[in-house]
Protein backbone atom coordinates (compact mmCIF):
# COMPACT_ATOMS: atom_id res chain seq x y z
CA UNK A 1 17.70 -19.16 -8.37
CA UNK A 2 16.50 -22.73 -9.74
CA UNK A 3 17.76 -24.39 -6.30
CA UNK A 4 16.27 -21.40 -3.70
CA UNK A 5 13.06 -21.86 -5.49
CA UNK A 6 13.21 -25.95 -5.43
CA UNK A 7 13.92 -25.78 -1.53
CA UNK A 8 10.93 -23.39 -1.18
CA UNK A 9 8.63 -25.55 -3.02
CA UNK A 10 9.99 -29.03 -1.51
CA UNK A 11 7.94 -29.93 2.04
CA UNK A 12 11.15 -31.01 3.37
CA UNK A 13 13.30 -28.69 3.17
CA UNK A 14 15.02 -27.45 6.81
CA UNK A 15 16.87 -24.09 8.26
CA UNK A 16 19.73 -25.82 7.36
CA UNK A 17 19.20 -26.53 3.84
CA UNK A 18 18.03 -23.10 3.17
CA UNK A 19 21.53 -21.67 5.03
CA UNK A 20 23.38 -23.85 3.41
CA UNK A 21 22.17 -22.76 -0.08
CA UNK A 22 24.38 -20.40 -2.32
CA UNK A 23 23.41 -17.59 -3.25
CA UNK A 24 23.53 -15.83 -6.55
CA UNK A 25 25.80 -13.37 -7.97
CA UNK A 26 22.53 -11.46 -9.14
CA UNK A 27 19.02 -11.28 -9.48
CA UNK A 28 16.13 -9.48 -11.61
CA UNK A 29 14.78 -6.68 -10.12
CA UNK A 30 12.88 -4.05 -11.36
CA UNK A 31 14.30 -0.41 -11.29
CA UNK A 32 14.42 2.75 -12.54
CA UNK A 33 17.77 4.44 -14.01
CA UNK A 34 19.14 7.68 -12.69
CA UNK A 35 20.22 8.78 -16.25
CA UNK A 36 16.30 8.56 -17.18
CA UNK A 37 14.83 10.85 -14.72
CA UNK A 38 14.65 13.81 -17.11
CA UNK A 39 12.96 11.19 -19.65
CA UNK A 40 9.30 12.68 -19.09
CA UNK A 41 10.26 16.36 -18.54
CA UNK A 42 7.07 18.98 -18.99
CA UNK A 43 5.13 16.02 -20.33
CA UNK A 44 1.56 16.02 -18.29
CA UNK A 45 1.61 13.15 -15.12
CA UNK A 46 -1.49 11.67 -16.99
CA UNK A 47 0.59 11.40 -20.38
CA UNK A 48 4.14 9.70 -18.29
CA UNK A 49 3.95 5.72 -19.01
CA UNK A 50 6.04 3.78 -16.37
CA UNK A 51 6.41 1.17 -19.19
CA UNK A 52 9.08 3.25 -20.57
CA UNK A 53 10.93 4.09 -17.54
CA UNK A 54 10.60 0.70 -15.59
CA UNK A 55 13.13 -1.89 -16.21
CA UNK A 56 13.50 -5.91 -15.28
CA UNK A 57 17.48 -5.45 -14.87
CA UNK A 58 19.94 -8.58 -13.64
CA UNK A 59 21.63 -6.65 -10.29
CA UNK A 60 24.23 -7.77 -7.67
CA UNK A 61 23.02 -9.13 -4.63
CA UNK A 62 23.94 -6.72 -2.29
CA UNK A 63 26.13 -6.98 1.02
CA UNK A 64 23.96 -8.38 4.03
CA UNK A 65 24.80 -5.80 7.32
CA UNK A 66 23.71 -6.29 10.91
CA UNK A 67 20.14 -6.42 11.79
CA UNK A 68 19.28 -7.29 7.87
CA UNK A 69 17.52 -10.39 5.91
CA UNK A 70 17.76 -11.74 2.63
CA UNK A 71 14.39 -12.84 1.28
CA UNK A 72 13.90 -14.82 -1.83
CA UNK A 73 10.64 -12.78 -3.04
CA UNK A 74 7.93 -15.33 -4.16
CA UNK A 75 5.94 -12.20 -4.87
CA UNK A 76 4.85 -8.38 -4.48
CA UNK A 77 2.61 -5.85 -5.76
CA UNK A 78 2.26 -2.49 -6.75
CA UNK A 79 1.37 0.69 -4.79
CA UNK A 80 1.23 4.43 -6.06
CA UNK A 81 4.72 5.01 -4.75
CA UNK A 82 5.81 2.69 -7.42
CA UNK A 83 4.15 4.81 -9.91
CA UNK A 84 5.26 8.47 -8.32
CA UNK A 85 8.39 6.43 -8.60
CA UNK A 86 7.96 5.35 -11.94
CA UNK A 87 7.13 8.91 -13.20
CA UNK A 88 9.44 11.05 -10.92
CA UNK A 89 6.88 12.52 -9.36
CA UNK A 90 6.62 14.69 -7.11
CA UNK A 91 10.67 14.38 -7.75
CA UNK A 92 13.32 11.60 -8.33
CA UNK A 93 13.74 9.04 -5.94
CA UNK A 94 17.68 9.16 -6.28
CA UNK A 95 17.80 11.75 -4.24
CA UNK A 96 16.52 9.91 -1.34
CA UNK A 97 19.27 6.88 -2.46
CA UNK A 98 21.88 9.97 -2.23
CA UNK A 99 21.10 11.14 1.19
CA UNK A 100 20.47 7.98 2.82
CA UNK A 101 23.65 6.97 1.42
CA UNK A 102 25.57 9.64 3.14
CA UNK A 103 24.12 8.28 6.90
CA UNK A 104 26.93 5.17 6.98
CA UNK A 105 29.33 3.46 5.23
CA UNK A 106 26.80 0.51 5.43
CA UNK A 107 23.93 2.94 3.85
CA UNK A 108 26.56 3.66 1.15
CA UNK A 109 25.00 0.66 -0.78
CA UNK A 110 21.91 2.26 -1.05
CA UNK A 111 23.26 4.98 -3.67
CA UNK A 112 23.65 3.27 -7.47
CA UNK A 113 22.48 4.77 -10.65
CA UNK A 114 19.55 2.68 -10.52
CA UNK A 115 16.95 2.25 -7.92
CA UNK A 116 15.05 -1.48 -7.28
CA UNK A 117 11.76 -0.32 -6.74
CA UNK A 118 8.74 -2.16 -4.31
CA UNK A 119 7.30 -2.20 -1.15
CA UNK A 120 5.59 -5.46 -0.26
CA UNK A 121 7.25 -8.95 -0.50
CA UNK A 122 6.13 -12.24 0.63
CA UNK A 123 8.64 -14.52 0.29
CA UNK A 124 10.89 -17.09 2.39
CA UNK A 125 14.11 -15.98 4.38
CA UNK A 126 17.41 -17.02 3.00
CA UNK A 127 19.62 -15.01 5.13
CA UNK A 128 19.99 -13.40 8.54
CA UNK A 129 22.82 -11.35 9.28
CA UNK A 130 24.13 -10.41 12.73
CA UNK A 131 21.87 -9.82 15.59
CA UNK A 132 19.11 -11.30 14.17
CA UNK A 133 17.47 -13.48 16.49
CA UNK A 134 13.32 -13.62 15.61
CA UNK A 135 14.17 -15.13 12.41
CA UNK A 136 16.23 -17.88 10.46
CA UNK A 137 16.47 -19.25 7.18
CA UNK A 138 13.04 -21.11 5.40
CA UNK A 139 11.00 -18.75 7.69
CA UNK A 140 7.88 -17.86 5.53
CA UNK A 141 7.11 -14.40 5.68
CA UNK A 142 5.44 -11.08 4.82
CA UNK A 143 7.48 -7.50 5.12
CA UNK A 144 6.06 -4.47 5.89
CA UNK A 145 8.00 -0.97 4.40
CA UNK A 146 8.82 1.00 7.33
CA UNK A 147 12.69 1.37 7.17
CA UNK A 148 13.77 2.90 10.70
CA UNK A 149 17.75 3.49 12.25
CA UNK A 150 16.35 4.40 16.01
CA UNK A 151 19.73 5.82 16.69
CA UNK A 152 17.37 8.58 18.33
CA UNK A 153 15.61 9.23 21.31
CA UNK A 154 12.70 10.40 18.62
CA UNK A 155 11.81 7.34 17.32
CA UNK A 156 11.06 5.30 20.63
CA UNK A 157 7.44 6.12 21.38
CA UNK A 158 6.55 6.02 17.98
CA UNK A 159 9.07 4.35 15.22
CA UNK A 160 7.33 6.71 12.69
CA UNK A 161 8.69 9.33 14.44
CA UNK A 162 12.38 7.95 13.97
CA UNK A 163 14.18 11.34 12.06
CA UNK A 164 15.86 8.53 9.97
CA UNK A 165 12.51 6.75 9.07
CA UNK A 166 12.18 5.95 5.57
CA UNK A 167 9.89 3.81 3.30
CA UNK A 168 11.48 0.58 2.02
CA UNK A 169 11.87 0.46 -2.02
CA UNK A 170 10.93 4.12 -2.47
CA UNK A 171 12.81 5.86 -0.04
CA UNK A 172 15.87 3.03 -0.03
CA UNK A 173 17.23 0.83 -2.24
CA UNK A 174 16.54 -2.85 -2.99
CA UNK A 175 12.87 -3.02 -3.07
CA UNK A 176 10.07 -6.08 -3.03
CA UNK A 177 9.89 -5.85 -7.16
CA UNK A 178 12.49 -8.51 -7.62
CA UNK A 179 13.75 -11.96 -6.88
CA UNK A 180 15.87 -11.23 -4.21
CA UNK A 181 15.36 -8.26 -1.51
CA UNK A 182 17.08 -6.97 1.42
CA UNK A 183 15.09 -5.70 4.60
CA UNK A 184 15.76 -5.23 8.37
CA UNK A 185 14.55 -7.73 10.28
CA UNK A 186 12.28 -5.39 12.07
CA UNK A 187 10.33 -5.66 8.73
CA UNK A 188 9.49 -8.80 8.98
CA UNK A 189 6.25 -10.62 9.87
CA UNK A 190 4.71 -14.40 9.46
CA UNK A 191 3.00 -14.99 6.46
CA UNK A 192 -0.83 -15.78 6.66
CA UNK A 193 -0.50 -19.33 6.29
CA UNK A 194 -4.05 -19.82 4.38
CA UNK A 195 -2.97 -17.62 1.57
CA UNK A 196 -0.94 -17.49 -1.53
CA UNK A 197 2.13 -16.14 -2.27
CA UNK A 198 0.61 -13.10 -4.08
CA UNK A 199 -2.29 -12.59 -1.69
CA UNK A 200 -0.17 -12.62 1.64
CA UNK A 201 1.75 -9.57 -0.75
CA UNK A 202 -0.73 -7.42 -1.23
CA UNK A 203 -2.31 -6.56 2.05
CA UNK A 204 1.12 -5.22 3.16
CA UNK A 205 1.72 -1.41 2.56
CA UNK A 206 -2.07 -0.46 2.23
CA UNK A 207 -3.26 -2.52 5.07
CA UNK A 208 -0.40 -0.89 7.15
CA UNK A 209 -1.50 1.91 6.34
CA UNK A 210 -5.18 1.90 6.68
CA UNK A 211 -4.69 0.35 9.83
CA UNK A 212 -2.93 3.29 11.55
CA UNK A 213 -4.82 5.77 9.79
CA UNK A 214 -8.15 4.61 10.85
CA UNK A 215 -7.89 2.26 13.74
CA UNK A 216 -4.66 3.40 15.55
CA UNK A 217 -4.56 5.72 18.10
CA UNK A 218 -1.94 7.38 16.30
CA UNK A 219 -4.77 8.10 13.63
CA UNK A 220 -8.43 8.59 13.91
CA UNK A 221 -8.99 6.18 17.16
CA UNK A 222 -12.21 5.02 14.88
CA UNK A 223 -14.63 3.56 17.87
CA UNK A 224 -17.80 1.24 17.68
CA UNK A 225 -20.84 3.41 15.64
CA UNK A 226 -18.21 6.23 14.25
CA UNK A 227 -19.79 7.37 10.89
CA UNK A 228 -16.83 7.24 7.94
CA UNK A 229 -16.34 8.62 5.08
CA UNK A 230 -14.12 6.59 2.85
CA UNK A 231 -13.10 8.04 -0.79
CA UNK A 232 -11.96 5.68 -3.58
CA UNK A 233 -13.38 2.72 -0.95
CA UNK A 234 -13.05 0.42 -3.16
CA UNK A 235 -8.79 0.83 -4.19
CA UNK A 236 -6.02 -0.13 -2.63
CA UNK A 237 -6.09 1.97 0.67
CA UNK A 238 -9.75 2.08 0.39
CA UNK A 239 -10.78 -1.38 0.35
CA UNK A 240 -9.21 -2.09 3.45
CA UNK A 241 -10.31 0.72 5.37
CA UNK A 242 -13.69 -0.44 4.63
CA UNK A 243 -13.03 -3.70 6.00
CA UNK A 244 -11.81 -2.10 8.99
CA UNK A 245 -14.65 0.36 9.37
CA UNK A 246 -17.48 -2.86 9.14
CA UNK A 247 -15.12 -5.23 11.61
CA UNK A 248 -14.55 -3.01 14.28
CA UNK A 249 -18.45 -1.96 14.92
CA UNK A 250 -18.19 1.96 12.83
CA UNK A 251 -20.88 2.50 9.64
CA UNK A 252 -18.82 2.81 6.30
CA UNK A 253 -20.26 5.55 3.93
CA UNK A 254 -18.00 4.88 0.67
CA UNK A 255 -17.45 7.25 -2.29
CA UNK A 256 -17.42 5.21 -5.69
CA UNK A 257 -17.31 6.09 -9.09
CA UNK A 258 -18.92 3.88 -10.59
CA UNK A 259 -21.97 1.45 -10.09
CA UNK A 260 -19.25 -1.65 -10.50
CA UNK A 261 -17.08 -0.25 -7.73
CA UNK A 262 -20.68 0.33 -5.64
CA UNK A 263 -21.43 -3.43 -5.90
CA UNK A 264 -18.14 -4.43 -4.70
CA UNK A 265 -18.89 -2.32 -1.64
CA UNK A 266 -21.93 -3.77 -0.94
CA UNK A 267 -20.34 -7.14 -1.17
CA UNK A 268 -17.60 -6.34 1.39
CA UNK A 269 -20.75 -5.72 3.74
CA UNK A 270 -21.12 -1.91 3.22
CA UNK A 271 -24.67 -0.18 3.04
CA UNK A 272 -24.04 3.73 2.53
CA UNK A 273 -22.73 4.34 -0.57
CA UNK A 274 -22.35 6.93 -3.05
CA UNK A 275 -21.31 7.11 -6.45
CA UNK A 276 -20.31 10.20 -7.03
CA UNK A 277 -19.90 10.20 -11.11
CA UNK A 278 -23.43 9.06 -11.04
CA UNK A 279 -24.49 11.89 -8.42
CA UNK A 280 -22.46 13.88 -10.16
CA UNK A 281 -20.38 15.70 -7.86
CA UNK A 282 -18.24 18.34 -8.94
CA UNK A 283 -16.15 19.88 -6.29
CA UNK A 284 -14.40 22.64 -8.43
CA UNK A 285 -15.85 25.07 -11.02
CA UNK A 286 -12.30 25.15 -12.40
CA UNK A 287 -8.59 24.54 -11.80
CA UNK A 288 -8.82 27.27 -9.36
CA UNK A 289 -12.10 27.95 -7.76
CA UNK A 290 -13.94 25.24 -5.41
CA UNK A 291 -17.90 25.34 -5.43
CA UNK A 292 -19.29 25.21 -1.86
CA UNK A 293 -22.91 24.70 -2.44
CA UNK A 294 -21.67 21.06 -3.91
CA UNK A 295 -19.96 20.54 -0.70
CA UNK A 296 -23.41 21.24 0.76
CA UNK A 297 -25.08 18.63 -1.45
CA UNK A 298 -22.46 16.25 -0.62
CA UNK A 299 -23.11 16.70 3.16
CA UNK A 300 -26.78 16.88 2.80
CA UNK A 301 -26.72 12.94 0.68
CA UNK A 302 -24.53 12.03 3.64
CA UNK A 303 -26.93 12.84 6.17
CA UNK A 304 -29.49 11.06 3.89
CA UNK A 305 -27.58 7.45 4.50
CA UNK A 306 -26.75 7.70 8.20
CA UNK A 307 -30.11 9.42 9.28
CA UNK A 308 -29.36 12.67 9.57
CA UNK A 309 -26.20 12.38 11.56
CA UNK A 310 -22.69 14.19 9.54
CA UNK A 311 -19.54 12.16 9.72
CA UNK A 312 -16.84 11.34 12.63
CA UNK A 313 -14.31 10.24 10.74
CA UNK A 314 -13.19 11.17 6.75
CA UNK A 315 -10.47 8.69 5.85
CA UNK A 316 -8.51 10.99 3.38
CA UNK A 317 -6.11 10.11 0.81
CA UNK A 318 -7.04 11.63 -3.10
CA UNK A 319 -5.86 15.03 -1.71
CA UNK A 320 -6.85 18.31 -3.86
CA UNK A 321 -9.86 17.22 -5.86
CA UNK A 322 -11.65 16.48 -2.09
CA UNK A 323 -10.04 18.02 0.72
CA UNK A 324 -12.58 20.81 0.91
CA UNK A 325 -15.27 18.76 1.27
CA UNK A 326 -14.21 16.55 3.39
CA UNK A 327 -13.04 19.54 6.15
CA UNK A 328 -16.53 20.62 5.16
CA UNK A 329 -18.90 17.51 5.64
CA UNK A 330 -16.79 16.30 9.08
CA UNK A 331 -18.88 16.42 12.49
CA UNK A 332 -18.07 19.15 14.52
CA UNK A 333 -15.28 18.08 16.93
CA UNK A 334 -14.67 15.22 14.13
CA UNK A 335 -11.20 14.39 12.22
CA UNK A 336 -10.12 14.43 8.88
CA UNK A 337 -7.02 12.22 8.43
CA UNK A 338 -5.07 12.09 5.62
CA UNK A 339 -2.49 9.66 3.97
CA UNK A 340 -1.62 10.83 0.52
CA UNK A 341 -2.54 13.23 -1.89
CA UNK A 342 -3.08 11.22 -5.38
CA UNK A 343 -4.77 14.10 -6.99
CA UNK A 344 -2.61 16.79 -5.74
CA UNK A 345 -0.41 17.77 -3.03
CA UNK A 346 -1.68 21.36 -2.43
CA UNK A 347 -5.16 21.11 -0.69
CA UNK A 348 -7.37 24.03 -0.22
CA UNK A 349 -10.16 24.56 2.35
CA UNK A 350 -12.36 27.24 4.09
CA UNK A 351 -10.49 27.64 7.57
CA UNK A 352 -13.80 28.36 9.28
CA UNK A 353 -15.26 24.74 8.90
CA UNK A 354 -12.45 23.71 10.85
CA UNK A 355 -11.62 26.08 13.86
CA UNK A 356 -14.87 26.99 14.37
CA UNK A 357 -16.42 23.79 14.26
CA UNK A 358 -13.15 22.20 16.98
CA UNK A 359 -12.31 19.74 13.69
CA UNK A 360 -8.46 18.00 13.85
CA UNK A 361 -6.73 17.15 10.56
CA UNK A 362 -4.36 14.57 11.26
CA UNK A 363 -1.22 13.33 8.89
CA UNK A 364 -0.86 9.69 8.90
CA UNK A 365 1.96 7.83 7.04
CA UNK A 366 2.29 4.21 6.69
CA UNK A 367 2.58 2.48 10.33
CA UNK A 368 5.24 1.90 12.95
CA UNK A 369 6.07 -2.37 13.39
CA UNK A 370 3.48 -2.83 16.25
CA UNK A 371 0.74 -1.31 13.72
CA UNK A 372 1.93 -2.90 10.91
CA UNK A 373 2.01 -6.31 12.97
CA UNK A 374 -1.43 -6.10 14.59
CA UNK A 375 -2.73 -5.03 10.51
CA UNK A 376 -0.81 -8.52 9.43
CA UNK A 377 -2.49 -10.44 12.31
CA UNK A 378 -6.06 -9.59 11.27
CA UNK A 379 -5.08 -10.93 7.93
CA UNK A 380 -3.38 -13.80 9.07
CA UNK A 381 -7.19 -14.84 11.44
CA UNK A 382 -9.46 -14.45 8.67
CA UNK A 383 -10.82 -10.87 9.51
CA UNK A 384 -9.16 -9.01 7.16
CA UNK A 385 -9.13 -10.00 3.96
CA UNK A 386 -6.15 -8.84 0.51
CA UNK A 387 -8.39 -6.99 -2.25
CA UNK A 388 -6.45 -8.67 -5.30
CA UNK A 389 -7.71 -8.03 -8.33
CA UNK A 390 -5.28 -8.87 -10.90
CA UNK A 391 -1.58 -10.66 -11.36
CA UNK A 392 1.32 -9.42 -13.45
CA UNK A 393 4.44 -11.20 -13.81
CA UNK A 394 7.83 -9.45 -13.13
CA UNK A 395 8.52 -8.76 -17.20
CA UNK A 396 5.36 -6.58 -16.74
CA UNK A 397 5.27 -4.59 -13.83
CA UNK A 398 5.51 -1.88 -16.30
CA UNK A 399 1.85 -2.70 -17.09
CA UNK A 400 0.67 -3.16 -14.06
CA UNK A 401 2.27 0.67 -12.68
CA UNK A 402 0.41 1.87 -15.59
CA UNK A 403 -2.82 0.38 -15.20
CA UNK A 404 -2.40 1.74 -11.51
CA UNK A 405 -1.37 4.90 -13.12
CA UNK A 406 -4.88 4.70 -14.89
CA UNK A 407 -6.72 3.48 -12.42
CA UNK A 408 -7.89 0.34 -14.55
CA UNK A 409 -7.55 -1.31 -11.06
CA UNK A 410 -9.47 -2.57 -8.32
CA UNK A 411 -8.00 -3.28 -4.82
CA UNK A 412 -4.48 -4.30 -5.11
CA UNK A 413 -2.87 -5.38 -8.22
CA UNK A 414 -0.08 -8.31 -7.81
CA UNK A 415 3.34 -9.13 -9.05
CA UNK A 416 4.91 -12.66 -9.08
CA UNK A 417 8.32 -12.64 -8.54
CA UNK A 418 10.21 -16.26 -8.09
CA UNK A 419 6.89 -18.17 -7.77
CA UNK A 420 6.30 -19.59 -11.25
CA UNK A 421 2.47 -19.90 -10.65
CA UNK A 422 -0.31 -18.30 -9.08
CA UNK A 423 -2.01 -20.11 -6.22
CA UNK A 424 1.06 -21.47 -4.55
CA UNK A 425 2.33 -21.13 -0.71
CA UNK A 426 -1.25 -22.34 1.42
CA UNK A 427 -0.64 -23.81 4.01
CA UNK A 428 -3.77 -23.82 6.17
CA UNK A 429 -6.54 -24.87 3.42
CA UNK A 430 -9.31 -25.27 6.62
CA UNK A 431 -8.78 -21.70 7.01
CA UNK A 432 -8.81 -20.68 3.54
CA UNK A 433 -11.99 -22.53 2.85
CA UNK A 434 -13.75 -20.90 5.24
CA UNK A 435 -13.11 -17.09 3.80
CA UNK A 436 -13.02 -18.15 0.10
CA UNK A 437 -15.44 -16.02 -1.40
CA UNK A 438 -13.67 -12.87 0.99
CA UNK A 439 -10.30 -14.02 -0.66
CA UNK A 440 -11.50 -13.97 -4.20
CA UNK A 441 -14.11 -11.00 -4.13
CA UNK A 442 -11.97 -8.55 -6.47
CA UNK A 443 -10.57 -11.34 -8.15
CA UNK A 444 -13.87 -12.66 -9.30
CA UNK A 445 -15.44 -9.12 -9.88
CA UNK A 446 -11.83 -8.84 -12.19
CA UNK A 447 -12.55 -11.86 -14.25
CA UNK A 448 -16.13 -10.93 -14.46
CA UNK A 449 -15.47 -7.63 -16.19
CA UNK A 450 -12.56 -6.39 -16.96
CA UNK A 451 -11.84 -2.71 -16.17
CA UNK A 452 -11.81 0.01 -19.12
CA UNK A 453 -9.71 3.06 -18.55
CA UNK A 454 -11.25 5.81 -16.40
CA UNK A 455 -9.92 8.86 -14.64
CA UNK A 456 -10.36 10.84 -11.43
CA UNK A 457 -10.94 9.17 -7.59
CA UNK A 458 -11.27 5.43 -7.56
């Protein structure tokens, strides 16, 4: 590993010195064991601690098949699928290892007893294997997680659509936590040359994902002076949907939870926001009963920030706790789309908000390559910019899935893999000069205060 991560941080080094490196017999990744998934059985999902079930393991390098890359991972980061993954919830990820492990003899790699978690790398190309012709060896890049076979007619419109589409380092094996990863090349995208390693790895998944949600036809089709509604718009998804919302013309209103996560808003460029622990919001009397006269308040503060007009557009992703008042506070004719559920999977809501009012609730997961590579290229010109917050080295990514876990985050929390320090891999300083503060905003707020432990919608 000393000599892949010499060549990457030598200015001369060629395509042929990178192909012409060895490669290692292993690597450190970090995984999960299958023998462990009972390990938190009917313990409480707050009370399951990913340090104890994530491990920084040494692990062959595995066999490079057609269409596939190598990258040496410089760094990645941490989403909530790491920490559903991390917990086994809302079941075992080995089961996705066993089935995509039945497709081919080639997928048969994919099913081990332990799982190398992660979906965002940036990191430098060390191999190509056959029919790869985009990329070659000492190509800097970024990968996005969409995993796709398009053996089927299905997938061809939209690559989400693929029956065989799966999410790389959740729903396959060798994932962006770790020094080595493998990918298909149709994963791969330049790196946003003003950037560091750990910055260019933390826009990925979210960004993605945002993107198609919010932007992408395939989502809400947001337009210029669209009103939306963005919970937790200050996290990981969140914090890039609100960049999206104030670029392209539409008037954020972000939900908050605390006067700290307000500010950050208003320093992204946002003006409507609401902080709902101070407001007090309480969208269900108790585990089983939802209180409509707060979705009324809700809509009526709302209408308060946009003058008087409801929402077109409620960017949806914490799931049970909200779901009824989003349905409820949407525009008539409006859309709810949704990307997750981090407070719950089943969501409940009064039927007659939506027919009767012509409302669409629309799934959205992750983002096909086009998407993915039109949410990269933002980045990449300045428009968009990573919400890091904090860096973890690999030993600790059990801390950093918990503090996710916790939500003791802001934005994006990063994980340095190979690279030995933070601030390496710019290459365009002109650029980076000119969105500085942008670059740093959760990374200053970070140092400023660090974040005590707090529950519910971030």
């Amino acid at each position: 590993m000393k000599d892949i991560l010499d060549a990457i941080q030598s200015p001369d080094s060629t395509p042929a010195d990178f192909a012409a490196l060895p490669l290692p017999d292993s690597y450190r990744a970090v995984t999960v064991h299958k023998d462990e998934t009972e390990m938190f059985a009917g313990l409480p999902t707050a009370e399951k601690d990913p340090r104890e079930s994530l491990h920084v393991d040494d692990v062959p390098v595995p066999e490079l098949g057609p269409g596939e890359a190598l990258v040496a991972v410089m760094a990645s980061s941490v989403n909530y699928n790491s920490v559903w993954t991390s917990i086994f919830e809302p079941m075992a990820t080995f089961g996705f290892l066993e089935r995509y492990g039945r497709l081919s003899d080639l997928a048969r790699r994919h099913d081990l007893p332990y799982h190398v978690i992660g979906s965002d790398l940036a990191g430098v190309v060390l191999r190509t294997g056959p029919g790869v012709n985009s990329w070659r060896p000492g190509d800097e890049v970024v990968a996005h997680c969409l995993s796709v076979e398009l053996e089927s007619s299905d997938g061809h419109n939209d690559t989400m659509l693929d029956p065989e589409q799966r999410i790389w380092g959740f729903e396959t094996n060798f994932g962006g936590l770790a020094e080595i990863a493998l990918v298909k090349s149709n994963q791969l995208m330049p790196k946003p040359q003003h950037l560091s390693w750990e910055e260019a790895a933390a826009p990925g998944l979210v960004n993605s994902t945002a993107y198609r949600q919010l932007v992408s036809r395939n989502g809400a089709g947001m337009k210029q002076g669209d009103n939306v509604l963005i919970w937790g718009a200050s996290g990981g998804l969140g914090s890039y949907a609100t960049q999206f919302a104030l670029a392209g013309g539409a008037t954020p209103i972000c939900v908050v939870s605390s006067d700290r996560k307000a500010e950050l808003c208003r320093r992204m460029g946002a003006e409507a926001i609401i902080d709902r622990s101070a407001e007090g919001y309480t969208f269900w009397t108790d585990e089983h009963h939802q209180d409509p006269r707060e979705w009324k308040r809700f809509g009526k503060r709302i209408r308060e920030l946009t003058g008087g007009e409801d929402v077109d557009i409620v960017f949806e992703h914490p799931g049970r706790e909200t779901f009824g008042a989003s349905v409820y506070v949407t525009r008539k004719g409006g859309t709810i789309v949704t990307c997750a559920s981090t407070s719950g999977f089943t969501h409940e809501y009064d039927n007659r908000y939506l027919w009767m009012s012509l409302k669409r609730i629309v799934g959205s997961h992750f983002a096909n390559y086009r998407e993915a590579w039109e949410a990269n290229r933002l980045v990449a010109k300045g428009r968009i910019h990573p919400t890091l917050s904090k860096v973890y080295a690999l030993e600790d990514t059990g801390q950093a899935a918990y503090d996710v876990h916790r939500n003791r985050h802001q934005g994006k929390v990063g994980v340095l893999a190979l690279a030995p320090a933070e601030g390496l891999g710019v290459r365009d300083e002109e650029l980076r000069a000119r969105h500085l503060d942008a670059i740093n905003l959760f990374r200053d707020d970070a140092r400023a205060q660090p974040l005590a432990a707090h529950g519910g919608v971030h």
